[in-house]
C-alpha atoms as a PDB file:
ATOM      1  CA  UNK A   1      61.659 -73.195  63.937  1.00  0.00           C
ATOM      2  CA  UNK A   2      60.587 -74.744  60.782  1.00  0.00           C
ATOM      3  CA  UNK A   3      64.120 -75.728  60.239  1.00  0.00           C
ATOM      4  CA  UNK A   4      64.352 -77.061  63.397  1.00  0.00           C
ATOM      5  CA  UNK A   5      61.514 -79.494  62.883  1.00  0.00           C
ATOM      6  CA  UNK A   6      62.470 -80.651  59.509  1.00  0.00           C
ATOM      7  CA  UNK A   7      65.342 -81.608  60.390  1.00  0.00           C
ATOM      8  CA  UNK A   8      64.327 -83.689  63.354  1.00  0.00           C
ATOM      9  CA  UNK A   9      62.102 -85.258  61.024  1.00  0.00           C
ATOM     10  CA  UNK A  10      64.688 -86.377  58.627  1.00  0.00           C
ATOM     11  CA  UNK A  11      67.010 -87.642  61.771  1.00  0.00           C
ATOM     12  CA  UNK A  12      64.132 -89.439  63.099  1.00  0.00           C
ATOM     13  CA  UNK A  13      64.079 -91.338  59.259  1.00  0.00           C
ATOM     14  CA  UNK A  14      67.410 -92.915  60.367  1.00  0.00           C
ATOM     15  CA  UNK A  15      67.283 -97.314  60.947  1.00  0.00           C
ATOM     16  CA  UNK A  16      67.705 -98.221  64.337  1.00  0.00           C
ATOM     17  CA  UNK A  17      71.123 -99.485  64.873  1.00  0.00           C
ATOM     18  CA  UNK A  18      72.711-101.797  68.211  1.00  0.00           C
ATOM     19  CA  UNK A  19      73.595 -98.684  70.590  1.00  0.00           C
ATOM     20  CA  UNK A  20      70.015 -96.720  69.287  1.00  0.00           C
ATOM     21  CA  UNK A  21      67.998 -99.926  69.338  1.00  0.00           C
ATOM     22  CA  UNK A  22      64.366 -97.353  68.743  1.00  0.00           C
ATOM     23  CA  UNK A  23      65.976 -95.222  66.387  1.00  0.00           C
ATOM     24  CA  UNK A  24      65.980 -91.632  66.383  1.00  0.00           C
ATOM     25  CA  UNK A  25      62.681 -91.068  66.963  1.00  0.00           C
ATOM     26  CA  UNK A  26      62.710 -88.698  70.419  1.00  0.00           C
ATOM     27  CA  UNK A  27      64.435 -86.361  68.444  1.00  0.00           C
ATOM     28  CA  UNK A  28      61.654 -84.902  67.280  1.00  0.00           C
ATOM     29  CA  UNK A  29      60.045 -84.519  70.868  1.00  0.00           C
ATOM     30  CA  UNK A  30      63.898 -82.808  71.588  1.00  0.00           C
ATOM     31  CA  UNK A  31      62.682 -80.414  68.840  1.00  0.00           C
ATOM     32  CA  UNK A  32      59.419 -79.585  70.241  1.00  0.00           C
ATOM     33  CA  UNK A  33      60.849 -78.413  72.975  1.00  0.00           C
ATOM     34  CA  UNK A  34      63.694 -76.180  71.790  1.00  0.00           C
ATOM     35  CA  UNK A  35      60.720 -74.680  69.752  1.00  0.00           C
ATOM     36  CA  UNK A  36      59.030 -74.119  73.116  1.00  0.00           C
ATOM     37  CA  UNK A  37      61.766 -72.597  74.328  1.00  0.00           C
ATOM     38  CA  UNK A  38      62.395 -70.387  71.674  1.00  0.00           C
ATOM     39  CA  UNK A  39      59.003 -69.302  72.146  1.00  0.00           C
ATOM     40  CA  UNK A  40      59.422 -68.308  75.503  1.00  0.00           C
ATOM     41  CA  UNK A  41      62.192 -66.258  74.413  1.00  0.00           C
ATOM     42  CA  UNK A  42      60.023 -64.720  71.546  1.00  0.00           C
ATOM     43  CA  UNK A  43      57.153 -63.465  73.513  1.00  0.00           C
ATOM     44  CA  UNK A  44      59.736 -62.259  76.215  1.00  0.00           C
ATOM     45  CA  UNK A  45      61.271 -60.101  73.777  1.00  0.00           C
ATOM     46  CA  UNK A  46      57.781 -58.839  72.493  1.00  0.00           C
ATOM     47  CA  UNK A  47      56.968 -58.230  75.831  1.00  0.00           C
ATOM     48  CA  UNK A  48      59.998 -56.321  76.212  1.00  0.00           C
ATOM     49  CA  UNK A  49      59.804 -53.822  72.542  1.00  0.00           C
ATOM     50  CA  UNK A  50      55.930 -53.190  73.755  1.00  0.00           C
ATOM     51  CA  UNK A  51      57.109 -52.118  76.984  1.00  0.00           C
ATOM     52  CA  UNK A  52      59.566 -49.765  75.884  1.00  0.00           C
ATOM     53  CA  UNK A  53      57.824 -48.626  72.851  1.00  0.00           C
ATOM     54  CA  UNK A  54      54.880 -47.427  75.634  1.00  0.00           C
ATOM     55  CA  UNK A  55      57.128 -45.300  77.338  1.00  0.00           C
ATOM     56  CA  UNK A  56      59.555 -44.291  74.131  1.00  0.00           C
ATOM     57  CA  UNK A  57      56.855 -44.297  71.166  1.00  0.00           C
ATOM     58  CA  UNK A  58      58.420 -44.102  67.609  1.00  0.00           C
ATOM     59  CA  UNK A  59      57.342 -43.237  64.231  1.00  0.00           C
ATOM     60  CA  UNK A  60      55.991 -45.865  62.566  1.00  0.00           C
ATOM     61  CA  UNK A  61      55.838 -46.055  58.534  1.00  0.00           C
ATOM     62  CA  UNK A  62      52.478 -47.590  58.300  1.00  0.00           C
ATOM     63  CA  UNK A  63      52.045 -48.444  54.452  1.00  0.00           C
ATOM     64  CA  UNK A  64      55.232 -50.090  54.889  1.00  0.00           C
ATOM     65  CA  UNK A  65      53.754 -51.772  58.054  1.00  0.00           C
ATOM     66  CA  UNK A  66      51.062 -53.120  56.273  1.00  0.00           C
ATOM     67  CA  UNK A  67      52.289 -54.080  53.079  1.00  0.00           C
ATOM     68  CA  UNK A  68      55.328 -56.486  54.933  1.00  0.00           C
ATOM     69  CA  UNK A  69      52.460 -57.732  57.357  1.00  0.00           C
ATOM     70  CA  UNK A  70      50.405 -58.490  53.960  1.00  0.00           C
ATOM     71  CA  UNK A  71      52.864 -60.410  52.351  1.00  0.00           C
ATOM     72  CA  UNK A  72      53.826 -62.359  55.981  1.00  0.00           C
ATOM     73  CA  UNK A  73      50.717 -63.445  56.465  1.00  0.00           C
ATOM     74  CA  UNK A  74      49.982 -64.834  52.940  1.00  0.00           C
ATOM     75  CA  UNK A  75      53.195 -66.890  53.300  1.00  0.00           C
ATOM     76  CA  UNK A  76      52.059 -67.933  56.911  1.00  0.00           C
ATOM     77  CA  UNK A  77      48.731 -69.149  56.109  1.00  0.00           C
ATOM     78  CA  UNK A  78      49.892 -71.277  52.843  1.00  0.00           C
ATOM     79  CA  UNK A  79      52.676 -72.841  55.488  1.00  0.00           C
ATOM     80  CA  UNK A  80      49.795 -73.347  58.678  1.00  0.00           C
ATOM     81  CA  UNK A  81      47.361 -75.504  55.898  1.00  0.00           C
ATOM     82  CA  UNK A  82      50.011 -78.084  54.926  1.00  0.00           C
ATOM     83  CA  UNK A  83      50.922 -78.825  59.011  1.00  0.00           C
ATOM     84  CA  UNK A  84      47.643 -78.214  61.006  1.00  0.00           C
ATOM     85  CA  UNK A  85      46.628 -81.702  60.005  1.00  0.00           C
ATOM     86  CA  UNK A  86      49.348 -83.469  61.415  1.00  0.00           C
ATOM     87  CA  UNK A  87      49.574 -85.113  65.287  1.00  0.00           C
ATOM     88  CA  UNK A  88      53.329 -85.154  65.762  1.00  0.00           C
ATOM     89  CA  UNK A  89      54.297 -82.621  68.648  1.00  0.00           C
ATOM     90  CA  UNK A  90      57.501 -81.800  66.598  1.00  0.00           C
ATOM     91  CA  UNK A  91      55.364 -80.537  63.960  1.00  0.00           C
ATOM     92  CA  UNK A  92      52.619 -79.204  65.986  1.00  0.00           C
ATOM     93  CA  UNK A  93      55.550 -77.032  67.539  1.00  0.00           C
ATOM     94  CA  UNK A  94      56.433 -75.351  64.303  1.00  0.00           C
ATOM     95  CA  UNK A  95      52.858 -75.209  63.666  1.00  0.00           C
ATOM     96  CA  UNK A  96      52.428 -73.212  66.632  1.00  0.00           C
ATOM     97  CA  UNK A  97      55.333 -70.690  65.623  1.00  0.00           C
ATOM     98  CA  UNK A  98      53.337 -70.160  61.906  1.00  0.00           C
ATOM     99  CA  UNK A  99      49.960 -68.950  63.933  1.00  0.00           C
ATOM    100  CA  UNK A 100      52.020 -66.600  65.919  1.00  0.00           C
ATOM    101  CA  UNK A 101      53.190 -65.198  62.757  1.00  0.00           C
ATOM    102  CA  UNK A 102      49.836 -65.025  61.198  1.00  0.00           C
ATOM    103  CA  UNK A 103      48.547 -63.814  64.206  1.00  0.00           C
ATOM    104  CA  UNK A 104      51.054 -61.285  64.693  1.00  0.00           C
ATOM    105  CA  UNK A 105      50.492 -60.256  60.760  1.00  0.00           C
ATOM    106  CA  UNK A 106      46.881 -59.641  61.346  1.00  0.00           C
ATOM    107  CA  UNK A 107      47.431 -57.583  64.529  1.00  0.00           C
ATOM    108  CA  UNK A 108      49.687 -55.873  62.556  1.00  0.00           C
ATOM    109  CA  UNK A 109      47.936 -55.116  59.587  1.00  0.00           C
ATOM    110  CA  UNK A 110      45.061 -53.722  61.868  1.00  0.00           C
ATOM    111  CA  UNK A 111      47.220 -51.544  63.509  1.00  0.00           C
ATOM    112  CA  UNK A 112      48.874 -50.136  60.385  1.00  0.00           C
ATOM    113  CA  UNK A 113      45.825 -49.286  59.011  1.00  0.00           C
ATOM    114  CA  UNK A 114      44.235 -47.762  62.714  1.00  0.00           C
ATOM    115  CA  UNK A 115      47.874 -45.818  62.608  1.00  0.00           C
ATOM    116  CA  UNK A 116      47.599 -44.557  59.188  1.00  0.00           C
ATOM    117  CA  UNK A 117      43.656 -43.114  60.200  1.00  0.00           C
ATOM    118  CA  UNK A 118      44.008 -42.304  63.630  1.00  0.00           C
ATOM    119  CA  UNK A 119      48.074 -41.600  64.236  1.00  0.00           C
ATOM    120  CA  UNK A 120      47.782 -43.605  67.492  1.00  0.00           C
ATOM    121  CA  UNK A 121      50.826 -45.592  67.676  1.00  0.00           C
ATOM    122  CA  UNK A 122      49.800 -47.009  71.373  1.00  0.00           C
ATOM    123  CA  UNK A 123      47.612 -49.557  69.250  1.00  0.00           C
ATOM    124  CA  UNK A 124      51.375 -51.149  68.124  1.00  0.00           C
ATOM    125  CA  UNK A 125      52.730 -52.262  72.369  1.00  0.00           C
ATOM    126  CA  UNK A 126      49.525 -52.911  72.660  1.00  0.00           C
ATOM    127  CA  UNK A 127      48.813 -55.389  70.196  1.00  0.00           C
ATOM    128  CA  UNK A 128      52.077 -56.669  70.620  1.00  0.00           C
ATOM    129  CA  UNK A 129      51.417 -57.702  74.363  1.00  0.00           C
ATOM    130  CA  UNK A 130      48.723 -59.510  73.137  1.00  0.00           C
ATOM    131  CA  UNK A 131      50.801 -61.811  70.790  1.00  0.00           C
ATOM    132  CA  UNK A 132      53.234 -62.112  73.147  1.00  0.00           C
ATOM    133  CA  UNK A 133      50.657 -63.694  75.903  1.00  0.00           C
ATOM    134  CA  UNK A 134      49.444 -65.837  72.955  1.00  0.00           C
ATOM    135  CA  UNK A 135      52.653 -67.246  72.068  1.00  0.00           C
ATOM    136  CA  UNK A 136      53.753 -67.747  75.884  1.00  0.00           C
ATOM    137  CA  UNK A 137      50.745 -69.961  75.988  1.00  0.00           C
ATOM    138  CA  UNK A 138      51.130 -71.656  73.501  1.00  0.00           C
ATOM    139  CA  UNK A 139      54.935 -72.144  74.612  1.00  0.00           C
ATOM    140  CA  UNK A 140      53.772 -73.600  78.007  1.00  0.00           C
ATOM    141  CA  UNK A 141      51.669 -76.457  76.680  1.00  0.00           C
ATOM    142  CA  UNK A 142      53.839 -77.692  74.183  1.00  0.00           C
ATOM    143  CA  UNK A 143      57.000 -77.769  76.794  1.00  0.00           C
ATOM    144  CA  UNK A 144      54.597 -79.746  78.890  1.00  0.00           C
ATOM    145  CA  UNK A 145      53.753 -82.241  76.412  1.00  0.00           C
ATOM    146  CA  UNK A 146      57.509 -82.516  75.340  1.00  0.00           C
ATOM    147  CA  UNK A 147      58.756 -83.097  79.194  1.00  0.00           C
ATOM    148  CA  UNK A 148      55.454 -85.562  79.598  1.00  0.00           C
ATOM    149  CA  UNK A 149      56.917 -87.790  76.594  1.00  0.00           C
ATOM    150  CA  UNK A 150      60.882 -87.168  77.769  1.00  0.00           C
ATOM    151  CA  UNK A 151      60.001 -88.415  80.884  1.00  0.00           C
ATOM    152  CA  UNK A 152      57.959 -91.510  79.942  1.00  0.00           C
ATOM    153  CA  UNK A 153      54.940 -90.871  81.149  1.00  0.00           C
ATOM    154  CA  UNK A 154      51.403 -93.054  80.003  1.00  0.00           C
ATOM    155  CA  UNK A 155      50.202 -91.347  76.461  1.00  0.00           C
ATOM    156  CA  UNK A 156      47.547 -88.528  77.378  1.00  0.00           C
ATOM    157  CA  UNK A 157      44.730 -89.673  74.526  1.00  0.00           C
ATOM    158  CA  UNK A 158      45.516 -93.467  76.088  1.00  0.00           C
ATOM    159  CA  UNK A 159      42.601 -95.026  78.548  1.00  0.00           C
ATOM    160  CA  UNK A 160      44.891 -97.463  80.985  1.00  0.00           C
ATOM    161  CA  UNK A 161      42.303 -99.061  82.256  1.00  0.00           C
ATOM    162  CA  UNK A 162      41.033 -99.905  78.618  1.00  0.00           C
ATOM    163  CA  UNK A 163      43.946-101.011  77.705  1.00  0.00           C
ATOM    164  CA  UNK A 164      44.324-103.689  80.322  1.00  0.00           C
ATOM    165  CA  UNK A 165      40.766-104.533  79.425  1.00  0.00           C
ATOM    166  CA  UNK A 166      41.364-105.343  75.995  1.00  0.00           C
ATOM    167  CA  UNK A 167      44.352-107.504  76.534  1.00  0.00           C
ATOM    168  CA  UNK A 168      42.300-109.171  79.547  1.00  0.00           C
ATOM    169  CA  UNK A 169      39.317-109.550  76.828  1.00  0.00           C
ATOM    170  CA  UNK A 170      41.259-112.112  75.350  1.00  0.00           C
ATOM    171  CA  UNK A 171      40.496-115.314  75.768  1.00  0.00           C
ATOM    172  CA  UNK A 172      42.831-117.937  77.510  1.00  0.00           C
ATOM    173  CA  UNK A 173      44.270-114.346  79.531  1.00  0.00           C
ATOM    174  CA  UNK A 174      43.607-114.578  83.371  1.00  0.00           C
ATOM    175  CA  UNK A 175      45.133-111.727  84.405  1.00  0.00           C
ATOM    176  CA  UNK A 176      47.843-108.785  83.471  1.00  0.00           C
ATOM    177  CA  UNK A 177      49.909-107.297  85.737  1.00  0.00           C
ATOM    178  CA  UNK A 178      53.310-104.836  85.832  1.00  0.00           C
ATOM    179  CA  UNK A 179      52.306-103.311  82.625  1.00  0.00           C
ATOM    180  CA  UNK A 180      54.356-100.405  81.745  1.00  0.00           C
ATOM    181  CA  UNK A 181      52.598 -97.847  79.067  1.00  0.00           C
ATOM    182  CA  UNK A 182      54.869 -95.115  77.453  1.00  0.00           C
ATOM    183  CA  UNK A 183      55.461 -92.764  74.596  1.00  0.00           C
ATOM    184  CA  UNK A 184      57.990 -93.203  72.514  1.00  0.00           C
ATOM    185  CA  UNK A 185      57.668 -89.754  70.322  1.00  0.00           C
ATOM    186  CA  UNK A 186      53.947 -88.455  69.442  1.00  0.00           C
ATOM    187  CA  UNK A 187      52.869 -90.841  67.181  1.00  0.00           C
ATOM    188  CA  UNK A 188      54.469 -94.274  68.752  1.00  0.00           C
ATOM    189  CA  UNK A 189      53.560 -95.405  72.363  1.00  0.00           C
ATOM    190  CA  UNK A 190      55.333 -98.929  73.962  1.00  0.00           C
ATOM    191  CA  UNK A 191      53.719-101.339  76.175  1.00  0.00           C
ATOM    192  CA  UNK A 192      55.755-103.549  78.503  1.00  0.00           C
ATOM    193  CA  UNK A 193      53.403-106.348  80.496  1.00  0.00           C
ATOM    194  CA  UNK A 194      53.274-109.562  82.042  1.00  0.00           C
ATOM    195  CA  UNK A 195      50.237-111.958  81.168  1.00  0.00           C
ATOM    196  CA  UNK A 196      49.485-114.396  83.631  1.00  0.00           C
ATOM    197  CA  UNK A 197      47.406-117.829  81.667  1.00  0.00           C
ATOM    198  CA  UNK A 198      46.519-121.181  82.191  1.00  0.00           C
ATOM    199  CA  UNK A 199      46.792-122.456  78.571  1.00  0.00           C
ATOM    200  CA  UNK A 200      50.372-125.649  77.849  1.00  0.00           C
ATOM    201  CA  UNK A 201      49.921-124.820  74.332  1.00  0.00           C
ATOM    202  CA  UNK A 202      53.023-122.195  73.034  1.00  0.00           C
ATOM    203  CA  UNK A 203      50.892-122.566  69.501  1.00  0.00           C
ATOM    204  CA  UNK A 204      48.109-121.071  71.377  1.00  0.00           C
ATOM    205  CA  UNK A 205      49.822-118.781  73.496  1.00  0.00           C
ATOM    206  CA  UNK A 206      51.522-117.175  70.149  1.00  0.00           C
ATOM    207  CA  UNK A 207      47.839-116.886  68.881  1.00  0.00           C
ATOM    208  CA  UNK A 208      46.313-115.373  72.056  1.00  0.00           C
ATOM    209  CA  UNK A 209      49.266-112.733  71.750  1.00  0.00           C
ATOM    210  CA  UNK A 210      48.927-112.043  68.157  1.00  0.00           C
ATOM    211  CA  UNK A 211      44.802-111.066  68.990  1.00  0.00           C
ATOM    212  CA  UNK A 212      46.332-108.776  72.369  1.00  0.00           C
ATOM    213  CA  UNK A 213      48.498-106.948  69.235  1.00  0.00           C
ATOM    214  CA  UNK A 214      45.693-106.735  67.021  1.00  0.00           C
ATOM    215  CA  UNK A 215      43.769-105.318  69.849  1.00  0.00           C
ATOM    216  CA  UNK A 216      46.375-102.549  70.680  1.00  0.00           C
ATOM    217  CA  UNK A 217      46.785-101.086  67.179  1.00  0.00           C
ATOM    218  CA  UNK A 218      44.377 -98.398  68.046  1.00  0.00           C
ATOM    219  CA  UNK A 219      46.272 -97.556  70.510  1.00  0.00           C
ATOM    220  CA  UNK A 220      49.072 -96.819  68.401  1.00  0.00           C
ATOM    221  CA  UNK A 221      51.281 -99.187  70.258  1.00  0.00           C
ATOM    222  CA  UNK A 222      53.703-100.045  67.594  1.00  0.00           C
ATOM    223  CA  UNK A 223      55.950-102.125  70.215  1.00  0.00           C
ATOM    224  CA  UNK A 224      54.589-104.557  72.459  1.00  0.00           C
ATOM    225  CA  UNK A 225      56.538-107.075  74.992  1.00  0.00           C
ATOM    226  CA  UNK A 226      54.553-109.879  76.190  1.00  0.00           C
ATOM    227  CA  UNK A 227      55.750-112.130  78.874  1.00  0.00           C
ATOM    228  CA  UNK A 228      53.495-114.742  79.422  1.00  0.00           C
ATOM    229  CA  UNK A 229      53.326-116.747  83.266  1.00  0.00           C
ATOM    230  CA  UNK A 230      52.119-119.546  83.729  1.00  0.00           C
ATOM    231  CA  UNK A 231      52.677-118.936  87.708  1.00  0.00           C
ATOM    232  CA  UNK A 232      51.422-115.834  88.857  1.00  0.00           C
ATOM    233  CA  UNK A 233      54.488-113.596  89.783  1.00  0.00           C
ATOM    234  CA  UNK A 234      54.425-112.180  94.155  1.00  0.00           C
ATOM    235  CA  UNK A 235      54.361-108.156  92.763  1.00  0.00           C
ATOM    236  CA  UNK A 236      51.136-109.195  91.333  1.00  0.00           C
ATOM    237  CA  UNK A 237      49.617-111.387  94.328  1.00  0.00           C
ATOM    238  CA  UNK A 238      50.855-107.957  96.469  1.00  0.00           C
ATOM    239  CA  UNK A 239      48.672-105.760  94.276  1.00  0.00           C
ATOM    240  CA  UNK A 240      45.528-107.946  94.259  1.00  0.00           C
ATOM    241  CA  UNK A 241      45.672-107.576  98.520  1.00  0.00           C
ATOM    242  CA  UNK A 242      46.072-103.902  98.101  1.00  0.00           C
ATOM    243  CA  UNK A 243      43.242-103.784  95.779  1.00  0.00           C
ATOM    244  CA  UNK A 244      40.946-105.764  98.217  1.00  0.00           C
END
């Protein structure tokens, strides 16, 4: 997994060229969601040992068990505090993959040392199950969020509304309308609109949409297209009727 991701990362590096005009930068989200696949497929397979190991318990070495889960989790942790601060699903992905290791190390070192005390090796499906349903979870969302960005959908932490308001805000805009808001990977969302104005002046007009810019940077929106009208086009008369 942590493969995976770095080297999505170090695709998504590459220029834009003429036939990739925005670069590489979905292949991280393509990442993400391999990850959450392979996640799927984890927790099945946990699912899967628990259930057999229920029915067909075996002997478990438990100072071995705990000194492996020891070590694991050490490694885990050090690798969880240099990604959990970062916002990029690709990342968040592999993230994801290092709790349910360190997760799975701390079940496991509980359940060496309950085995070692107690000989009750029911405490190993059972835990396991448990991780499993974690990681299946966690699986689910970040498939979601990959499919939501594959299939151009509005960015989730993005007020619409707002952001027709601040490009309306303006002054010299009278209206927006057909404005297309996507994501282009986690960190990178696209706005497509048309802005309908009264003002002659192309000096002006270049100044209003320089300010509509400035006011979309904390959106992240790293790529705007601004078509300015000085006719308003028929889509938007059509929605102004629908709105009244």
């Amino acid at each position: 997994a942590l493969l995976l991701s770095l080297s999505a990362i170090n695709i998504a590096k590459n220029l834009p060229s003429r036939t990739k005009t925005f670069g590489y930068h979905r292949v991280e989200i393509i990442a993400a969601f391999i990850n959450g696949i392979l996640l799927i497929g984890i927790s099945l397979w946990i699912f899967w040992q628990a259930y057999q190991r229920v029915f067909a318990p075996k002997p478990i070495e438990s100072v071995t068990m705990f000194i492996v889960a020891l070590v694991g989790l050490l490694a885990n942790l050090y690798v969880a505090l240099k990604l959990h601060k970062s916002d990029d699903l690709n990342v968040k992905s592999a993230f994801t993959h290092v709790i349910a290791d360190a997760l799975s190390s701390v079940a496991v070192i509980f359940a060496s040392v309950w085995i070692f005390f107690t000989g009750q090796t029911i405490i190993d499906p059972v835990l396991g199950s448990l991780i499993a349903a974690f990681i299946l979870f966690s699986a689910f969302a970040i498939i979601k969020d990959s499919i939501y960005v594959l299939l151009g959908y509005a960015p989730k932490n993005v007020n619409f509304d707002n952001v027709v308001k601040d490009i309306e805000k303006v002054k010299g805009v009278e209206s927006v309308h057909n404005v297309h808001l996507w994501c282009l990977c986690s960190n990178i969302n696209v706005i497509d609109a048309h802005i309908f104005t009264n003002e002659p002046s192309m000096g002006k007009i270049e100044i209003m949409k320089q300010k509509i810019k400035k006011n979309l940077e904390k959106y992240n929106i790293r790529h705007a297209t601004l078509e300015f009208e000085c006719e308003e086009c028929v889509e938007n008369h059509k929605v102004k009727k629908m709105r009244h």
